[in-house]
Protein backbone atom coordinates (compact mmCIF):
# COMPACT_ATOMS: atom_id res chain seq x y z
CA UNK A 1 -1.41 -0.41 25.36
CA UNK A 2 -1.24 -2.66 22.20
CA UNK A 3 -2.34 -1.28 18.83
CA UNK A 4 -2.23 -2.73 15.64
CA UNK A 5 -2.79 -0.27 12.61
CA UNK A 6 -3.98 -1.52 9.43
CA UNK A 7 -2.84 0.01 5.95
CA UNK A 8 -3.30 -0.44 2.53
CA UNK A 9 -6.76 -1.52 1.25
CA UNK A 10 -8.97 0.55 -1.42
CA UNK A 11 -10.73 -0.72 -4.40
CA UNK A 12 -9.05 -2.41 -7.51
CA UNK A 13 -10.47 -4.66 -10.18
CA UNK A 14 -10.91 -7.83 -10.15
CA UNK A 15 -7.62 -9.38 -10.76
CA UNK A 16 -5.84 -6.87 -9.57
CA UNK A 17 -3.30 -6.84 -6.73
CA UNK A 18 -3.16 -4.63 -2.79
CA UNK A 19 -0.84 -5.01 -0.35
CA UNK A 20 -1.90 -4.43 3.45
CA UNK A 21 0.67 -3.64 6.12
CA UNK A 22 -0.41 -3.96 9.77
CA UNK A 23 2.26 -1.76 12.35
CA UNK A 24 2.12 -3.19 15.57
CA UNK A 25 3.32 -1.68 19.28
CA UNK A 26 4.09 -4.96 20.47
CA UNK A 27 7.17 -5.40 23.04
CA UNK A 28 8.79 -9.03 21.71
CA UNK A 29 6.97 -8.85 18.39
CA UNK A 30 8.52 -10.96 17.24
CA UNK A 31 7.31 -13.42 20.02
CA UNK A 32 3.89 -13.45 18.48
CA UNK A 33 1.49 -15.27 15.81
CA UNK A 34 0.42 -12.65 13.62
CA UNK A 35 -2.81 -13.49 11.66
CA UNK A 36 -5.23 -11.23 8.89
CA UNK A 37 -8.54 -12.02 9.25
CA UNK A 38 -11.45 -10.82 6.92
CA UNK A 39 -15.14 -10.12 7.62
CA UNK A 40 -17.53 -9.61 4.31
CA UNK A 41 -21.46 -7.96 5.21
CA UNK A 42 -23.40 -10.92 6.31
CA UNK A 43 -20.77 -13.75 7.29
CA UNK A 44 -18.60 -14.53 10.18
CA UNK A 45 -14.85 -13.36 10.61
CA UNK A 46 -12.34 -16.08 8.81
CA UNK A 47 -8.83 -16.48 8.58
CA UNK A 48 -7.31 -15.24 5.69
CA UNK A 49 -3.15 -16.28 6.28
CA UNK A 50 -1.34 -16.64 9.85
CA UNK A 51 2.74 -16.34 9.99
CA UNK A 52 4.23 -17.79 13.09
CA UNK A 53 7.51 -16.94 14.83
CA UNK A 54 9.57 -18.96 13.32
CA UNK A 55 7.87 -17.66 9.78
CA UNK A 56 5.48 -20.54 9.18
CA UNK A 57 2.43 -19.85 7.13
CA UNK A 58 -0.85 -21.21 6.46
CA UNK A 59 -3.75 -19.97 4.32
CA UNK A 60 -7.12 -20.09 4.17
CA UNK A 61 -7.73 -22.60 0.80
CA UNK A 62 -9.91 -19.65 -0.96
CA UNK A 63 -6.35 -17.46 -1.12
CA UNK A 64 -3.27 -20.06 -1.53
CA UNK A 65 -1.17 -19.25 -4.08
CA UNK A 66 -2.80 -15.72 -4.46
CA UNK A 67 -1.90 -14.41 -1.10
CA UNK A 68 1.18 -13.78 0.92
CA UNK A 69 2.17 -12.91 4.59
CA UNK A 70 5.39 -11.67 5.98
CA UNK A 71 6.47 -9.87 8.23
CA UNK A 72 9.36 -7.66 9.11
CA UNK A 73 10.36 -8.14 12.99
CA UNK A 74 12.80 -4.97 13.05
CA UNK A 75 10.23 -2.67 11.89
CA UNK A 76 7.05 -4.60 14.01
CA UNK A 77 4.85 -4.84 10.92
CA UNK A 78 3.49 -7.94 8.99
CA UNK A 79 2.25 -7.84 5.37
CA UNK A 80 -0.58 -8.85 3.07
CA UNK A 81 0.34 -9.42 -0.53
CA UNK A 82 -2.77 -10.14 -2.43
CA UNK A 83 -2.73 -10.75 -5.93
CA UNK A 84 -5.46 -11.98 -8.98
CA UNK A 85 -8.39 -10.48 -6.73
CA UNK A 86 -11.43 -11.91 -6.93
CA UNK A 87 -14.86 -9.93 -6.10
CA UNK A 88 -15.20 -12.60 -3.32
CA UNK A 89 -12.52 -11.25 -1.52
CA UNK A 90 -14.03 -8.12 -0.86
CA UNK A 91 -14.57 -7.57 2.79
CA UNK A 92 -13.06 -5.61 5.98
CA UNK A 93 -9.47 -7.00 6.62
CA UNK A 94 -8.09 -7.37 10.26
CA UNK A 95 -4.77 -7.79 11.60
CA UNK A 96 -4.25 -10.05 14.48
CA UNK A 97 -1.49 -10.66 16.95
CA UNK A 98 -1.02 -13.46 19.68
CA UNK A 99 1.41 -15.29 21.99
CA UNK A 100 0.29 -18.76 22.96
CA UNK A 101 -0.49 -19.82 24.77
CA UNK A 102 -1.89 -17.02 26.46
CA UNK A 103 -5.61 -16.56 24.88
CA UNK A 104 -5.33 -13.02 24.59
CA UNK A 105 -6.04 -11.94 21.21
CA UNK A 106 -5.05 -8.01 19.95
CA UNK A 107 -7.00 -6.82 17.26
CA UNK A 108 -6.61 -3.99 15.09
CA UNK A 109 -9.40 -1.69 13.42
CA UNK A 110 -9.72 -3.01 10.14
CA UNK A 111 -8.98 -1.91 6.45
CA UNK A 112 -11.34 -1.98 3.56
CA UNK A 113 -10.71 -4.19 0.25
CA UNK A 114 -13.49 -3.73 -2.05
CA UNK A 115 -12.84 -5.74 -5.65
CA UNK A 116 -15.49 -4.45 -8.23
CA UNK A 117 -14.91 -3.72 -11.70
């Protein structure tokens, strides 16, 4: 059974920086796409930063140079370096895997970031 197991949110300032970790039990992890996703109250579930495979990223506009993915294929986790926070960004954060180009999508159960001062 896959699980992916967020870490790492909480409340900061804005401005201030988290860093999420998503461990994932994932035979051939490093086979997959590994994605965070965010959900604030009220709006639909975006795309926050995807890392590939190979190690190719993209980011949703609202983040670039204030976010950063990686991951770590030995240890089966993927990372969230957020930095300069912004109230905007507070939502619940989800950690996504998938191998394409099967459709299946794993999800895990979410972490909170709240950005208030």
């Amino acid at each position: 059974q896959v699980q992916l197991v967020e870490s790492g949110g909480g409340l900061t300032q804005p401005g201030g920086s988290l860093t999420l970790s998503c461990a994932a039990s994932l035979n051939f992890f490093s086979n997959y796409v590994m994605g965070w996703y965010r959900q604030a109250p009220g709006k639909q579930r975006e795309l926050v930063a995807a890392i590939t495979s190979d190690g190719s990223t993209n980011y949703a506009d609202s983040v670039k140079g204030r976010f950063t993915i990686s991951r770590d294929n030995a240890k089966n986790t993927v990372h969230l370096q957020m930095s300069n926070l912004k109230p905007e960004d507070t939502a619940k954060y989800y950690c996504n895997s998938r191998r394409p180009p099967s459709p299946l999508n794993y999800w895990g159960q979410g972490t909170q970031v709240t950005v208030s001062s």
